[in-house]
C-alpha atoms as a PDB file:
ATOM      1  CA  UNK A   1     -15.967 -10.421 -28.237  1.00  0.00           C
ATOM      2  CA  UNK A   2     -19.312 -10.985 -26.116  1.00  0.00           C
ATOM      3  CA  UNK A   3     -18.058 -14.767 -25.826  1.00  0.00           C
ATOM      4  CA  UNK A   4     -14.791 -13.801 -24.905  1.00  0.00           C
ATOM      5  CA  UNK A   5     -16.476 -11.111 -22.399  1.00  0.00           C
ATOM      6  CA  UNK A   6     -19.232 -14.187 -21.196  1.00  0.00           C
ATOM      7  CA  UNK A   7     -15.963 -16.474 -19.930  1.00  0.00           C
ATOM      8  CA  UNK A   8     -14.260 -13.409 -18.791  1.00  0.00           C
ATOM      9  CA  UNK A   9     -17.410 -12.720 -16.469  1.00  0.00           C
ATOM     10  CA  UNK A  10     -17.883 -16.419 -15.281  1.00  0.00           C
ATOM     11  CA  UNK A  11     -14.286 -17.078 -14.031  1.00  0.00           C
ATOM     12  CA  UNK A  12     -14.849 -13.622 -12.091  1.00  0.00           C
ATOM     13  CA  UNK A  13     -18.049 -14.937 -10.399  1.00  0.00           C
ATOM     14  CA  UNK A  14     -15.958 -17.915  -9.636  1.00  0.00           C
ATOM     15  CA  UNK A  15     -12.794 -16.359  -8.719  1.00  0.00           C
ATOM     16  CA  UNK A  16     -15.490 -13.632  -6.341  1.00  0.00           C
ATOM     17  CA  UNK A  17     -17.115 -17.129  -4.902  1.00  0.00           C
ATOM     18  CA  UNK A  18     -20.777 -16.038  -6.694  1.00  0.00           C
ATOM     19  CA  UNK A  19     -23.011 -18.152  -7.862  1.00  0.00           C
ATOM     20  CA  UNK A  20     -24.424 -17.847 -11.526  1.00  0.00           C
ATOM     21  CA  UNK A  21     -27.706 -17.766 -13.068  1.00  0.00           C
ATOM     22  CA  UNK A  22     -30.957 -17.872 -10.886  1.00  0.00           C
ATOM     23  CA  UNK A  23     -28.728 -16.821  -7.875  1.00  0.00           C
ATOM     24  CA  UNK A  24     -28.878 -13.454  -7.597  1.00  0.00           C
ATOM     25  CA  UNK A  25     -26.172 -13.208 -10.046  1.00  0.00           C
ATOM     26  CA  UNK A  26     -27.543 -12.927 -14.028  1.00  0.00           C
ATOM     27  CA  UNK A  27     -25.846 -12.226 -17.137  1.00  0.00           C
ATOM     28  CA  UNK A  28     -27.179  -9.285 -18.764  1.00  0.00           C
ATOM     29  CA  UNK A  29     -26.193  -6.376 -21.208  1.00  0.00           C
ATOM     30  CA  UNK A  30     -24.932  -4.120 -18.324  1.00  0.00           C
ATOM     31  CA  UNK A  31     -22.965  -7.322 -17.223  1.00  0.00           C
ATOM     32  CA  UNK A  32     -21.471  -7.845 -21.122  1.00  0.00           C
ATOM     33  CA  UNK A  33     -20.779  -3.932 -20.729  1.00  0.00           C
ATOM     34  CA  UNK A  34     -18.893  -3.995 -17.799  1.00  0.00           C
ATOM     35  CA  UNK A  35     -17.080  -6.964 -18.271  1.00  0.00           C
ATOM     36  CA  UNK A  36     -15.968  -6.207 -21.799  1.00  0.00           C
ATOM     37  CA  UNK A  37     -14.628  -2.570 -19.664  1.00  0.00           C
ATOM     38  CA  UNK A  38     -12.784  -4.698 -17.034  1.00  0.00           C
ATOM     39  CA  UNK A  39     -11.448  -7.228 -19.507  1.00  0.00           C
ATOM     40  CA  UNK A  40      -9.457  -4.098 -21.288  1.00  0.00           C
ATOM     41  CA  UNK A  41      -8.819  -2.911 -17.403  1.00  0.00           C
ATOM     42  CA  UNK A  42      -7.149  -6.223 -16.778  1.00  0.00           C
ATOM     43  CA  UNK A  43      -5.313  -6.083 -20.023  1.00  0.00           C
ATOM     44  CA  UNK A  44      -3.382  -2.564 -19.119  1.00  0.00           C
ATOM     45  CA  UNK A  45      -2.175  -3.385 -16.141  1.00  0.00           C
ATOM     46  CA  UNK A  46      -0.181  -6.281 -17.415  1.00  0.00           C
ATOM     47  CA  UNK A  47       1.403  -4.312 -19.683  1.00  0.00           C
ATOM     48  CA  UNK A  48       2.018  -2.111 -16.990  1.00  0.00           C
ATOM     49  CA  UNK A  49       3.060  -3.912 -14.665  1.00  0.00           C
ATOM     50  CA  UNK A  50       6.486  -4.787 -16.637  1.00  0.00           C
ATOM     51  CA  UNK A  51       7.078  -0.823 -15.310  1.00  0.00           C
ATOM     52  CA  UNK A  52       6.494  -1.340 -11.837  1.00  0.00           C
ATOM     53  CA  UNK A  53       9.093  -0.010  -9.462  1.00  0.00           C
ATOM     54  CA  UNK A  54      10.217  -2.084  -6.297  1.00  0.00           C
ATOM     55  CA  UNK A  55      10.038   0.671  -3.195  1.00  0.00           C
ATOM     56  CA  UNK A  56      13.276   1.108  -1.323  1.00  0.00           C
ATOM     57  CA  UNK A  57      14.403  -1.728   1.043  1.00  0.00           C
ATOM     58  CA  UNK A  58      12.836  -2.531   4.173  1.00  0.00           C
ATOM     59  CA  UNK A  59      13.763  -0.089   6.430  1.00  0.00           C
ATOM     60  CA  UNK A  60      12.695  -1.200  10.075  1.00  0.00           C
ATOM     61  CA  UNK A  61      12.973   2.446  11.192  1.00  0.00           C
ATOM     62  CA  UNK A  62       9.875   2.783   8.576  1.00  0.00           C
ATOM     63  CA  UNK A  63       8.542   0.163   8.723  1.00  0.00           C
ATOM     64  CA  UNK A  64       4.354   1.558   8.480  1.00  0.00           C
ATOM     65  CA  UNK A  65       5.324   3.598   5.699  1.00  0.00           C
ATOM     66  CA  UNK A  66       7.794   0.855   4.054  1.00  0.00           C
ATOM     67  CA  UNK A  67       4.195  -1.664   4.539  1.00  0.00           C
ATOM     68  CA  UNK A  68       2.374   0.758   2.640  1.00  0.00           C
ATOM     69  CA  UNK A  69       4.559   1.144  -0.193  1.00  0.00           C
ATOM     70  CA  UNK A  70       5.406  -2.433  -0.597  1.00  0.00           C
ATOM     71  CA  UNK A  71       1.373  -3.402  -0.375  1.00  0.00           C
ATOM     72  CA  UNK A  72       1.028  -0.497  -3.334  1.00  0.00           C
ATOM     73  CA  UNK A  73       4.020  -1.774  -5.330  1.00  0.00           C
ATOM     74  CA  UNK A  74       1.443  -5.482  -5.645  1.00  0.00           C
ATOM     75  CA  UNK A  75      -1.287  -3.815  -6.827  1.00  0.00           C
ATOM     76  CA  UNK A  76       0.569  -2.597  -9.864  1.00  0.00           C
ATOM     77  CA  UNK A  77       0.038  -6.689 -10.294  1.00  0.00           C
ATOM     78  CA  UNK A  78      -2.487  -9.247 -10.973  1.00  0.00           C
ATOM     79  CA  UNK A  79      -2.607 -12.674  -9.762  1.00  0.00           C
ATOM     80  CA  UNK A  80      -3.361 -15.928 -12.567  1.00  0.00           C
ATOM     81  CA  UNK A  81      -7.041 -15.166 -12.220  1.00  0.00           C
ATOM     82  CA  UNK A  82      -6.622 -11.514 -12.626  1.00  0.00           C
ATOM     83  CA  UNK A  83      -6.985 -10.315  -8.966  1.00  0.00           C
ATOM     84  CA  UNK A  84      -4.553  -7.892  -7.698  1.00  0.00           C
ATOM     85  CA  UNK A  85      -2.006  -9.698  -6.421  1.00  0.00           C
ATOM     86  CA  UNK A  86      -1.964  -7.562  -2.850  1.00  0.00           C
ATOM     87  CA  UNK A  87      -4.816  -9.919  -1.740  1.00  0.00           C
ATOM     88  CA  UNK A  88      -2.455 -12.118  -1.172  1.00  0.00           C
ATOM     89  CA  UNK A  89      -1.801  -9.658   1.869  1.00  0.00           C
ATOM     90  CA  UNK A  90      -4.990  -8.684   3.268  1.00  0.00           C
ATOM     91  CA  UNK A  91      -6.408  -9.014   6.574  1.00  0.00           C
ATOM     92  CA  UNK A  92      -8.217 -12.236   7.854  1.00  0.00           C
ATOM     93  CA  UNK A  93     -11.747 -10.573   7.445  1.00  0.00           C
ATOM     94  CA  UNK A  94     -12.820 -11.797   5.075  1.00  0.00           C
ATOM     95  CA  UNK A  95     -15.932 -11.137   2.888  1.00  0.00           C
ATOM     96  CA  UNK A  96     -16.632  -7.447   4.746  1.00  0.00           C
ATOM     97  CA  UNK A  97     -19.847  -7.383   3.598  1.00  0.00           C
ATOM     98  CA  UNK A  98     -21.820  -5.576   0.603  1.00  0.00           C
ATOM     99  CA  UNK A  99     -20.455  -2.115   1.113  1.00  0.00           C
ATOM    100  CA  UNK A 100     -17.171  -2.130  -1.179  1.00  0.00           C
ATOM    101  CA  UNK A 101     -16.098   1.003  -2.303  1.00  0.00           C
ATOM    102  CA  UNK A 102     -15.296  -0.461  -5.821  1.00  0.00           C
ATOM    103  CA  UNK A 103     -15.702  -3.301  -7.802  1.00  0.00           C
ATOM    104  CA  UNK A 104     -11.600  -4.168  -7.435  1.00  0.00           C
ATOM    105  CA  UNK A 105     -12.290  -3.654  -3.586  1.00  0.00           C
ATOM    106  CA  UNK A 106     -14.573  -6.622  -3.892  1.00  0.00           C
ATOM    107  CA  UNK A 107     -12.522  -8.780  -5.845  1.00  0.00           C
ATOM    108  CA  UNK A 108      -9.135  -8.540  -3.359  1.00  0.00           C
ATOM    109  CA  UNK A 109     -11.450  -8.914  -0.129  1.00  0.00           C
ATOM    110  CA  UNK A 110     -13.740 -12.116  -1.755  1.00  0.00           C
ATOM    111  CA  UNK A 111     -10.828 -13.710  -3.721  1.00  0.00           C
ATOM    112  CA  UNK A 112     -10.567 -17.291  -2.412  1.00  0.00           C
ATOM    113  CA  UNK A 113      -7.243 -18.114  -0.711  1.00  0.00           C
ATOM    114  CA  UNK A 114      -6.779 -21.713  -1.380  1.00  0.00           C
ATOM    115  CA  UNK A 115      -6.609 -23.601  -4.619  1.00  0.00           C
ATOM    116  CA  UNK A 116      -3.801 -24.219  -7.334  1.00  0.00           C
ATOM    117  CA  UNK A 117      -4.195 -20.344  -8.640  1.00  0.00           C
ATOM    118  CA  UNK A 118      -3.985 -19.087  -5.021  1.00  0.00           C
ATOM    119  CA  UNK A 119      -0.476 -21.026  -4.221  1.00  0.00           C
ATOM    120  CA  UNK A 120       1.165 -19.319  -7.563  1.00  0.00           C
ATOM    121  CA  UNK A 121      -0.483 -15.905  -6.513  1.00  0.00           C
ATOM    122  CA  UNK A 122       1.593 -16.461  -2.800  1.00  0.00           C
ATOM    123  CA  UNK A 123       4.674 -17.623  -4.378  1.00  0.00           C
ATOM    124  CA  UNK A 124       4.538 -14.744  -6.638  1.00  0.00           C
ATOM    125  CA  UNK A 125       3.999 -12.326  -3.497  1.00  0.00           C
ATOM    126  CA  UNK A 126       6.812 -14.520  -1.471  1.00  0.00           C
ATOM    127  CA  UNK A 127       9.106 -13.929  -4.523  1.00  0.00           C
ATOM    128  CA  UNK A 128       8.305  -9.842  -4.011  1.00  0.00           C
ATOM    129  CA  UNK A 129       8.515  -9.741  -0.562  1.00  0.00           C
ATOM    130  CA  UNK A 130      12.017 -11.958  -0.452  1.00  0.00           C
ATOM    131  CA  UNK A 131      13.647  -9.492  -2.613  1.00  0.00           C
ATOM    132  CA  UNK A 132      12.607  -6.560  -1.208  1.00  0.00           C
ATOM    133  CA  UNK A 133      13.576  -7.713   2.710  1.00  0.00           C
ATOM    134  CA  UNK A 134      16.897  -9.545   1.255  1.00  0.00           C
ATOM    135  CA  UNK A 135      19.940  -8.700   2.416  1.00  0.00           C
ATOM    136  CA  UNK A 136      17.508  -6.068   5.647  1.00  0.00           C
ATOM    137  CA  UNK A 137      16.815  -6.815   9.283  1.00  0.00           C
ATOM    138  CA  UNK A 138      13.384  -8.257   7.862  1.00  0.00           C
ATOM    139  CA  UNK A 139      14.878 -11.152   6.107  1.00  0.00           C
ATOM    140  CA  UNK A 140      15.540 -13.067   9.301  1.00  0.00           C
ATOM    141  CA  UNK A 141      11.388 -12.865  10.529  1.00  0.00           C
ATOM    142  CA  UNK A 142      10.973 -14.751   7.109  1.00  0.00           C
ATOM    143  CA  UNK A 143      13.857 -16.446   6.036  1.00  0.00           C
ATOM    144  CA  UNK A 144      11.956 -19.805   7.173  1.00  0.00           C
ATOM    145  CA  UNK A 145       9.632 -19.711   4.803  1.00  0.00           C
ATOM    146  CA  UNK A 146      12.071 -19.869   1.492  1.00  0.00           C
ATOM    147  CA  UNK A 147      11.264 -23.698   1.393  1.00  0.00           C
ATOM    148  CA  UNK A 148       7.471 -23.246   1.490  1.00  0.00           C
ATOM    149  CA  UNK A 149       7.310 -19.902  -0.302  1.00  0.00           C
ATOM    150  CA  UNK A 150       3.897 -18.651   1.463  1.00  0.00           C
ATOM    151  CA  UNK A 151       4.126 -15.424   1.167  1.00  0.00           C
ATOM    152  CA  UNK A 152       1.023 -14.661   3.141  1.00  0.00           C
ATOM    153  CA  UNK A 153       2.762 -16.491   6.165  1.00  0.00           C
ATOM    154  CA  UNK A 154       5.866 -14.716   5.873  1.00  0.00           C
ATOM    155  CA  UNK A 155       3.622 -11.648   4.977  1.00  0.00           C
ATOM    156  CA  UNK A 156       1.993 -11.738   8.355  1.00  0.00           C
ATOM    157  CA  UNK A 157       5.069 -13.123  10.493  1.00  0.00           C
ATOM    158  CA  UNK A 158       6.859  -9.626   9.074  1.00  0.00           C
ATOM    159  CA  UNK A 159       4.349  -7.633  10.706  1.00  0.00           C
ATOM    160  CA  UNK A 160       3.328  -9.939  13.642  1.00  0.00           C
ATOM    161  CA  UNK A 161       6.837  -9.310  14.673  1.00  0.00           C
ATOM    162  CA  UNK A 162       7.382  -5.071  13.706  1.00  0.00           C
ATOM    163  CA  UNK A 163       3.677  -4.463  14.796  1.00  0.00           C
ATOM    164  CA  UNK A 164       4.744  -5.879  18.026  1.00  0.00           C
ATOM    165  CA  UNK A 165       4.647  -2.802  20.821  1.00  0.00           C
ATOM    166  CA  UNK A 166       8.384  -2.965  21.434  1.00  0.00           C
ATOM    167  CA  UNK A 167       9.559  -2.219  18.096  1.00  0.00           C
ATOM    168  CA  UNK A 168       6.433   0.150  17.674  1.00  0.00           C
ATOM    169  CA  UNK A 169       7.509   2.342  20.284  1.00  0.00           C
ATOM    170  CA  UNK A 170      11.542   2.689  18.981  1.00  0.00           C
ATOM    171  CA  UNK A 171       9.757   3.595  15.890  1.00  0.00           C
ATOM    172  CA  UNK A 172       7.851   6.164  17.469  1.00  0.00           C
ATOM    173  CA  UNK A 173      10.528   7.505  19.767  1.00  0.00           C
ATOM    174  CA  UNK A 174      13.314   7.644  16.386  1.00  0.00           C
ATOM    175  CA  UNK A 175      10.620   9.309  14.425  1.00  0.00           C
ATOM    176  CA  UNK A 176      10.633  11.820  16.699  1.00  0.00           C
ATOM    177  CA  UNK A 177      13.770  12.726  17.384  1.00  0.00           C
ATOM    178  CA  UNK A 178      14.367  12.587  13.672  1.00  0.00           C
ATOM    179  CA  UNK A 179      11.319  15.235  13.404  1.00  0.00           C
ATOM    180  CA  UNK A 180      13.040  17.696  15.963  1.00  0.00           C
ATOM    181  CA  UNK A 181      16.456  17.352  13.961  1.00  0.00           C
ATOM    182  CA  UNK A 182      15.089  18.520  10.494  1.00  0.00           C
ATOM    183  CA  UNK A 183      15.648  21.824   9.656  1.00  0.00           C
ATOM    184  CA  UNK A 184      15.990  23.639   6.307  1.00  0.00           C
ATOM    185  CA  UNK A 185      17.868  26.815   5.123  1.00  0.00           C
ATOM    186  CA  UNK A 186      20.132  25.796   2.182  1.00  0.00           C
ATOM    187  CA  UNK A 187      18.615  24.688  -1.356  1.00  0.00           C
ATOM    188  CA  UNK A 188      21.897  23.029  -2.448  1.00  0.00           C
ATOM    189  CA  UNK A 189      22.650  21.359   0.701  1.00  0.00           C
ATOM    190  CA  UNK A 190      19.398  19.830   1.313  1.00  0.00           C
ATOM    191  CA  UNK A 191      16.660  20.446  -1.485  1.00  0.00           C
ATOM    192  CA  UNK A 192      13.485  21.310  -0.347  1.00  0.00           C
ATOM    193  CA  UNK A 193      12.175  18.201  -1.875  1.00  0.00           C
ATOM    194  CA  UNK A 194      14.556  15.980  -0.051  1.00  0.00           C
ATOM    195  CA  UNK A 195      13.037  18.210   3.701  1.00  0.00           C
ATOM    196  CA  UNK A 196       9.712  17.555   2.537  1.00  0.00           C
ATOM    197  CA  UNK A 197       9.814  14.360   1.988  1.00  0.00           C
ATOM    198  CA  UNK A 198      11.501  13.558   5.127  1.00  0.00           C
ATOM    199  CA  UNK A 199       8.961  15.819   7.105  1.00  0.00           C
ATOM    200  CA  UNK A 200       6.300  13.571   5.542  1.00  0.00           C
ATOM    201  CA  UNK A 201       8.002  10.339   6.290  1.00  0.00           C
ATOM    202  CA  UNK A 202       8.206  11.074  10.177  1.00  0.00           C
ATOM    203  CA  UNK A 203       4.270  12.336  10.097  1.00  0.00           C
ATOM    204  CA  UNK A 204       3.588   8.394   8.439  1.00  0.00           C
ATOM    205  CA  UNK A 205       5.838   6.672  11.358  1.00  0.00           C
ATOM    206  CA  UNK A 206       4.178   9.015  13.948  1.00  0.00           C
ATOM    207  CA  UNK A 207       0.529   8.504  12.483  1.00  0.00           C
ATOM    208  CA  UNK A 208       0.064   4.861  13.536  1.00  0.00           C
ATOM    209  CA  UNK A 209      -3.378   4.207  14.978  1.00  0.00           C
ATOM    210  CA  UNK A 210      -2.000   2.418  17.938  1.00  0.00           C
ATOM    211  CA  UNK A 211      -0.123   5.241  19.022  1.00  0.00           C
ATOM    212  CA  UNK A 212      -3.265   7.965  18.848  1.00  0.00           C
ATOM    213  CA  UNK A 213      -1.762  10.381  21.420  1.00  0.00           C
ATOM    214  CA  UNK A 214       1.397  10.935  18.683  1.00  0.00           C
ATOM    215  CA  UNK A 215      -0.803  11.624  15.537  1.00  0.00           C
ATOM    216  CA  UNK A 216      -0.220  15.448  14.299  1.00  0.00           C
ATOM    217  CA  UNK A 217      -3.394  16.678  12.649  1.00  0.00           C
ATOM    218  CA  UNK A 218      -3.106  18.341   9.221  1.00  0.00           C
ATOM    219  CA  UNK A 219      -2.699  22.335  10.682  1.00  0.00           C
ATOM    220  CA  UNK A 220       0.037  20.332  13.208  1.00  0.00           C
ATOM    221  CA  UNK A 221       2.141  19.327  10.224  1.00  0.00           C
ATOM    222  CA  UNK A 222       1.970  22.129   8.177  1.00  0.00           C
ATOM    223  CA  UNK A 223       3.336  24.135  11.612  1.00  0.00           C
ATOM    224  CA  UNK A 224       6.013  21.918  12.185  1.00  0.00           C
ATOM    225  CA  UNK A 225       7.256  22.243   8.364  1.00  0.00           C
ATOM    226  CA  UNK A 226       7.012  25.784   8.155  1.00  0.00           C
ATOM    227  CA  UNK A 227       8.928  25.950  11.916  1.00  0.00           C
ATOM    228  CA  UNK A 228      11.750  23.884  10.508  1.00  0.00           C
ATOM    229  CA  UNK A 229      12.426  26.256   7.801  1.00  0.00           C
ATOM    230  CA  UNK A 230      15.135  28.807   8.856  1.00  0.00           C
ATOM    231  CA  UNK A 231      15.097  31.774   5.759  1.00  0.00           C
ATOM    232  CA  UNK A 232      12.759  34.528   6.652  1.00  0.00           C
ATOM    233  CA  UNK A 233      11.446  35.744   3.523  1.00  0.00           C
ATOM    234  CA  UNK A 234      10.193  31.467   3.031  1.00  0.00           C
ATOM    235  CA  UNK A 235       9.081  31.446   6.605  1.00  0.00           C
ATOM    236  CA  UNK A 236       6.952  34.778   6.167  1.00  0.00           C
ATOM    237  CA  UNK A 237       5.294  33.719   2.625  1.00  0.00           C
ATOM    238  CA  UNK A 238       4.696  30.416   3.797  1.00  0.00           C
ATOM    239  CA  UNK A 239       2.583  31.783   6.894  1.00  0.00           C
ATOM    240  CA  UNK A 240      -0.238  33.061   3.898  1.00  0.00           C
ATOM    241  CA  UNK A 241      -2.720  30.778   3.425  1.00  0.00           C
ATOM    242  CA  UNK A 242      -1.743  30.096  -0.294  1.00  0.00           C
ATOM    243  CA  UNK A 243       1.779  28.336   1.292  1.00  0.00           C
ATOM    244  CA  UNK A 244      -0.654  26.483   3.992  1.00  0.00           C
ATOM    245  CA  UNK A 245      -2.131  25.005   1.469  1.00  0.00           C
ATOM    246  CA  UNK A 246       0.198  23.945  -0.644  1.00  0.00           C
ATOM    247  CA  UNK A 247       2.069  22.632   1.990  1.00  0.00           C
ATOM    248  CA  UNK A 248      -0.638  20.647   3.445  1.00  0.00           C
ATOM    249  CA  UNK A 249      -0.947  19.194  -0.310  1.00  0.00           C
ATOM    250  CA  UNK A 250       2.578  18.301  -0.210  1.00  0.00           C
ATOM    251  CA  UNK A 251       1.766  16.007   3.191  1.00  0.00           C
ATOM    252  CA  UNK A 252      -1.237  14.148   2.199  1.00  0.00           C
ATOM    253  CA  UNK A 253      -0.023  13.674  -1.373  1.00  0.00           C
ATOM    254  CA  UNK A 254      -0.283   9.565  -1.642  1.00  0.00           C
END
């Protein structure tokens, strides 16, 4: 097991770019520990991954909230060298420094992204990304890269194109109108659920950080929820703090 935990430990100094031995990175017993722990980590969630749900289609209407989804549907995933597969998508920073919030953190932002293991990582994320835009208004921002299969490229031409400040401001404006036009009175018409969600849903499309002067704060959102229901006896409990509350946990649920 500690040889099996040894090779598991060097490919992740390789796969994180360290160097090994005499360079700041040693094998110890807290390194056998914690690898042996991320080894049965890595395990899980490729068993789990076989139960990993593909979010709705892109929706351009959504399109921050449809990102986020889609970028939290890869990390149910792990690329050949066990990395999740979402670094495939992240920013061109970079190594961000020594300040990672966790150890898998660490691993997306250092993985390298070149080599033999990278390519089947993209194609794997290219595969993903084609099926979930297929047959949408995204498919045409990427359709050019079905010979190549880079799904970084295609990853970044998707939002190169709906971060642009055109689309970003129909997004805006639709979200908003949609806000003003939710209401909700009737359980069997239009669960509470279904209002909730679709209250939260606006708040994501509205909380982009390029559009500051839109964002609703947390006491905002719980307001505009608790304005949009019409039955008295709801709209007078949910003025207590106990409905506040679990309203506002309803919003910033992720």
């Amino acid at each position: 097991m500690r040889l099996k935990a040894l090779n598991w430990w060097v490919r992740a100094r390789i796969r994180e770019q360290e160097e090994v031995n005499g360079y700041g990175v040693e094998w110890t017993i807290a390194a056998c520990q914690e690898a042996m722990l991320l080894m049965d980590i890595e395990r899980n969630t490729r068993k789990r991954s076989s139960l990993a749900t593909m979010p709705e289609k892109f929706n351009p209407d959504h399109f921050i909230a449809g990102v986020l989804q889609f970028q939290t549907y890869l990390q149910s995933f792990l690329g050949v060298e066990g990395t999740r597969l979402d670094y495939g998508t992240r920013g061109d920073g970079g190594d961000l420094g020594p300040d990672y919030s966790t150890r898998t953190e660490q691993t997306v932002w250092k993985a390298s992204l070149e080599g033999p293991h990278y390519e089947i990582d993209c194609s794997d994320v290219w595969t993903k990304l084609k099926a979930w835009t297929l047959e949408t208004a995204g498919w045409e921002w990427i359709r050019d890269f079905d010979m190549s299969k880079d799904g970084r490229d295609a990853w970044k031409a998707l939002n190169e194109y709906y971060n642009g400040s055109g689309h970003v401001s129909c997004c805006v404006e639709y979200a908003k109108a949609k806000l003003e036009k939710l209401h909700w009175s009737n359980e069997p018409v239009f669960s509470y659920d279904k209002y909730s969600t679709a209250m939260r849903q606006c708040f994501i499309d509205l909380g982009d950080p390029q559009n500051t002067d839109k964002l609703y704060s947390q006491r905002q959102q719980v307001d505009k929820m608790i304005k949009g229901m019409k039955i008295r006896t709801l709209l007078s409990r949910a003025r207590s703090q106990f409905a506040w509350i679990s309203i506002r946990l309803i919003l910033i649920k992720p």
